[in-house]
C-alpha atoms as a PDB file:
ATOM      1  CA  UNK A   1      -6.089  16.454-113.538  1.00  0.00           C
ATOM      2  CA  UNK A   2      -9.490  17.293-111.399  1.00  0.00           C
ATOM      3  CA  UNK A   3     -11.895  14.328-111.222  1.00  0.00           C
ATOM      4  CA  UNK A   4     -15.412  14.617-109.667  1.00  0.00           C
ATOM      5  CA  UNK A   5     -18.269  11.362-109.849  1.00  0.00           C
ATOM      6  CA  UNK A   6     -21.116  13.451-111.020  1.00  0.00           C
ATOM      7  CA  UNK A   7     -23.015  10.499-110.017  1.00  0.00           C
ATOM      8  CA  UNK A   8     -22.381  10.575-106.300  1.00  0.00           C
ATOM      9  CA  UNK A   9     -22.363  14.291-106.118  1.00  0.00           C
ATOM     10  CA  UNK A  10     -26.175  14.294-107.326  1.00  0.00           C
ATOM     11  CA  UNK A  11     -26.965  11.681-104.923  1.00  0.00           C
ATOM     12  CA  UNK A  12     -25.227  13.540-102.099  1.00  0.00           C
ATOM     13  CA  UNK A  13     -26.744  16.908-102.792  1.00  0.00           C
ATOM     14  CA  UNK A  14     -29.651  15.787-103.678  1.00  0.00           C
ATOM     15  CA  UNK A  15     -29.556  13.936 -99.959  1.00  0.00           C
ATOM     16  CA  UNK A  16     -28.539  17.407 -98.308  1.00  0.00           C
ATOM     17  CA  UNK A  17     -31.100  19.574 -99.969  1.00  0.00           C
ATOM     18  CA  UNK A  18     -34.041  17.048 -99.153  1.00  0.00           C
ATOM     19  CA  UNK A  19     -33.171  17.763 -95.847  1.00  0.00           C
ATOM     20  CA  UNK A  20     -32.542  21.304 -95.691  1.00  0.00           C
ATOM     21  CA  UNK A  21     -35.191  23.783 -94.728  1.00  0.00           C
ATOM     22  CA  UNK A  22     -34.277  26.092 -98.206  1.00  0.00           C
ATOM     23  CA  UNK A  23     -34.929  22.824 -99.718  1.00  0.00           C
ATOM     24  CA  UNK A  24     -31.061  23.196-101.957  1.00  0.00           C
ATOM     25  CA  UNK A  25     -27.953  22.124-101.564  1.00  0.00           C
ATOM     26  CA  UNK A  26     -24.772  23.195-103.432  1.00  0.00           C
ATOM     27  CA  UNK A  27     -21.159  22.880-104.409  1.00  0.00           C
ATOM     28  CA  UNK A  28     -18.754  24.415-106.687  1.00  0.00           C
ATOM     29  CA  UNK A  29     -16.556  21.847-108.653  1.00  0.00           C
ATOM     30  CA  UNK A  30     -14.222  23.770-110.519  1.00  0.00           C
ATOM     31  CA  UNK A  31     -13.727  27.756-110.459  1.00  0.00           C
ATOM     32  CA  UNK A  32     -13.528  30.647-108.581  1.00  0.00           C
ATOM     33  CA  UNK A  33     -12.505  34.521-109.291  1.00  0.00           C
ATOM     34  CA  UNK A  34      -8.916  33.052-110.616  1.00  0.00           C
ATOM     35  CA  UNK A  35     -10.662  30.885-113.271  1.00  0.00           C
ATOM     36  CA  UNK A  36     -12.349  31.771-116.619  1.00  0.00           C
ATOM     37  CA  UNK A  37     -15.249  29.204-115.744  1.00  0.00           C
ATOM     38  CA  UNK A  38     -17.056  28.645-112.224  1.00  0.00           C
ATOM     39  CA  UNK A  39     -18.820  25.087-112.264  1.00  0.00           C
ATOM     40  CA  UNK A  40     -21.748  24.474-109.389  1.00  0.00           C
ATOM     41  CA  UNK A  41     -24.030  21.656-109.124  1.00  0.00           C
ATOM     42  CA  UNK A  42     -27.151  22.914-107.663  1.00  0.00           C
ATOM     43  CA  UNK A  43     -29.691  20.238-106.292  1.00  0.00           C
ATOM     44  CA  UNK A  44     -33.412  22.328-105.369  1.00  0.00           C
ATOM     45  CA  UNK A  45     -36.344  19.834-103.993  1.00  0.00           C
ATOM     46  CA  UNK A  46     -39.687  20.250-105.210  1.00  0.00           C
ATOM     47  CA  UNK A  47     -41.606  23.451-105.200  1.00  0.00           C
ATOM     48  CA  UNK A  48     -38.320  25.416-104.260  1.00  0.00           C
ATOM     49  CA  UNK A  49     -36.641  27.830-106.017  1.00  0.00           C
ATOM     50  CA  UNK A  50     -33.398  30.144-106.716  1.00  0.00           C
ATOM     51  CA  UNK A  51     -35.352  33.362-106.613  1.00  0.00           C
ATOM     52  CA  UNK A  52     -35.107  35.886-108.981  1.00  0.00           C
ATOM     53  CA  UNK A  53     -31.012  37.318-109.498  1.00  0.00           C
ATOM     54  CA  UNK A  54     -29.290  38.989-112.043  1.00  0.00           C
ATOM     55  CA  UNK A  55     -26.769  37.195-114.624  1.00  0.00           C
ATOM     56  CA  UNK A  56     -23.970  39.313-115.802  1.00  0.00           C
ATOM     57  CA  UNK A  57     -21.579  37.247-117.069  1.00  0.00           C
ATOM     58  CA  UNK A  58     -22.533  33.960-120.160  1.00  0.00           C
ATOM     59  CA  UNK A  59     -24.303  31.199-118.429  1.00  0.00           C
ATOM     60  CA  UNK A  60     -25.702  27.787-119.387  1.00  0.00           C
ATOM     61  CA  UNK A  61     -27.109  25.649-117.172  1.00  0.00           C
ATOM     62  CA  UNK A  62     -27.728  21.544-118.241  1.00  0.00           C
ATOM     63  CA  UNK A  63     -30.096  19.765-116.154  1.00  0.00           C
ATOM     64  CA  UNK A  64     -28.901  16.161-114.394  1.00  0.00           C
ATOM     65  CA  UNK A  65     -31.893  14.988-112.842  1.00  0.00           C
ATOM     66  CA  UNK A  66     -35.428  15.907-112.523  1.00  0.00           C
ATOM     67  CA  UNK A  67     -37.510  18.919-113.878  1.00  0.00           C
ATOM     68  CA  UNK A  68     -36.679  22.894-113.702  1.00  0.00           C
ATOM     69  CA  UNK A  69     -38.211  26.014-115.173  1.00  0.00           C
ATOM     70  CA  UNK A  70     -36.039  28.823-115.586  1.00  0.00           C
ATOM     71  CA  UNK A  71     -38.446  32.282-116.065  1.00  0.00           C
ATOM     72  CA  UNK A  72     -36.882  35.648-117.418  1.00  0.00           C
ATOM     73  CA  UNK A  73     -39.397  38.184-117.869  1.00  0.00           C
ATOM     74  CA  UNK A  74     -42.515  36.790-120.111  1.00  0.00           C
ATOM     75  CA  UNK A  75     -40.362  34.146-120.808  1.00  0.00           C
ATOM     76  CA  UNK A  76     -40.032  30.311-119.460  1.00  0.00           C
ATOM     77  CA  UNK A  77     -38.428  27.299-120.657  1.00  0.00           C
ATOM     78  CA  UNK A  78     -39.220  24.046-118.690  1.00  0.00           C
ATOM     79  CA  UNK A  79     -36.219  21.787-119.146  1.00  0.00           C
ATOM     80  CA  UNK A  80     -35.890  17.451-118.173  1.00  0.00           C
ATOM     81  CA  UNK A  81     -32.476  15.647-117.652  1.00  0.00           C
ATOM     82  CA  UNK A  82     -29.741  16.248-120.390  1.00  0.00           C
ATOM     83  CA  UNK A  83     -31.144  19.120-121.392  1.00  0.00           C
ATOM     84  CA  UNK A  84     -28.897  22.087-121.832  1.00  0.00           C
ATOM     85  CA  UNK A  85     -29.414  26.068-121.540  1.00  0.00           C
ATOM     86  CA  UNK A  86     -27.775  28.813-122.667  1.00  0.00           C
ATOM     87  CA  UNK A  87     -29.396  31.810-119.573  1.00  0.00           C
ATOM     88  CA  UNK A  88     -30.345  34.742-120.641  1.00  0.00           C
ATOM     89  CA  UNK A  89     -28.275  37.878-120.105  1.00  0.00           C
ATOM     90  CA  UNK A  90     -31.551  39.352-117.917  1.00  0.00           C
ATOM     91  CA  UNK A  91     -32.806  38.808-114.257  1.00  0.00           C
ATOM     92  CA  UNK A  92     -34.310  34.761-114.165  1.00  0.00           C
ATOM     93  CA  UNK A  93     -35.376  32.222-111.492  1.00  0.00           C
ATOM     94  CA  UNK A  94     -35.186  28.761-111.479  1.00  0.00           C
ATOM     95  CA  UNK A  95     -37.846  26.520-109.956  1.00  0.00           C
ATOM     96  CA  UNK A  96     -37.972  22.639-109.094  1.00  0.00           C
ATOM     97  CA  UNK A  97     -40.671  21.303-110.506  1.00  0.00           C
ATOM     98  CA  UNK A  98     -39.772  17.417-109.444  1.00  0.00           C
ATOM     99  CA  UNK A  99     -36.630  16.851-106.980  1.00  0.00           C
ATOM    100  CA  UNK A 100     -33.634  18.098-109.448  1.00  0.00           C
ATOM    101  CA  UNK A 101     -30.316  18.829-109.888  1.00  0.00           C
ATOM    102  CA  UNK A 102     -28.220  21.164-112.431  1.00  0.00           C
ATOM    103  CA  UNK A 103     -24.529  22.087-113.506  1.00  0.00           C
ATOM    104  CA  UNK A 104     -24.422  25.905-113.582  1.00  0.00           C
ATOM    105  CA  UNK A 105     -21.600  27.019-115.334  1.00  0.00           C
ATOM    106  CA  UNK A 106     -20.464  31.167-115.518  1.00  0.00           C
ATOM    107  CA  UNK A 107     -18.257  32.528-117.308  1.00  0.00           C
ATOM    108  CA  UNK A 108     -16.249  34.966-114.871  1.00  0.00           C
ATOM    109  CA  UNK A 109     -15.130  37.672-117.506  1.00  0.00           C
ATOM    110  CA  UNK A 110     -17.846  39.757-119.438  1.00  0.00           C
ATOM    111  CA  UNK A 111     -18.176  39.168-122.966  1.00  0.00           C
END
């Protein structure tokens, strides 16, 4: 059985991303094209963003620490630690609006 300390990965990313010039930092923690699920904690620093990107397979996204908007179309939701997303099936960008970090989980098979 795969273990990971969510706790020191948030620190660590978090860490990495403050010093990054893109201002993120990232690593997948369980997944790839041979799995049904890929899981990727995503830490983004203030005022930085994933730009805008398509989503063709399900997606939620739960936030760990800080404050993120996600924006699809006319559309935002602003989200705080524990909560939890389901992304929409249409092109979206998430910003940092304090120092954050999320789990991004896709589902690798369409629907």
């Amino acid at each position: 059985m795969d273990s990971t300390d969510l706790a020191d990965l948030i620190d660590e990313l978090t860490a990495t991303a403050r010093d990054a010039s893109s201002g993120r930092a990232a690593r997948t923690i369980r997944g790839g094209h041979e799995h049904a699920l890929r899981e990727t904690v995503i830490a983004l620093r203030a005022g930085h963003e994933l730009a805008e990107h398509e989503s063709p397979h399900e997606a939620t996204l739960q936030v760990l620490r800080g404050r993120v908007r996600l924006v699809a179309g006319d559309e935002s939701w602003d989200g705080v630690s524990g909560d939890h997303l389901t992304v929409p099936p249409s092109r979206h960008s998430l910003e940092a609006l304090d120092d954050s970090v999320v789990l991004l989980t896709v589902s690798n098979r369409m629907p």
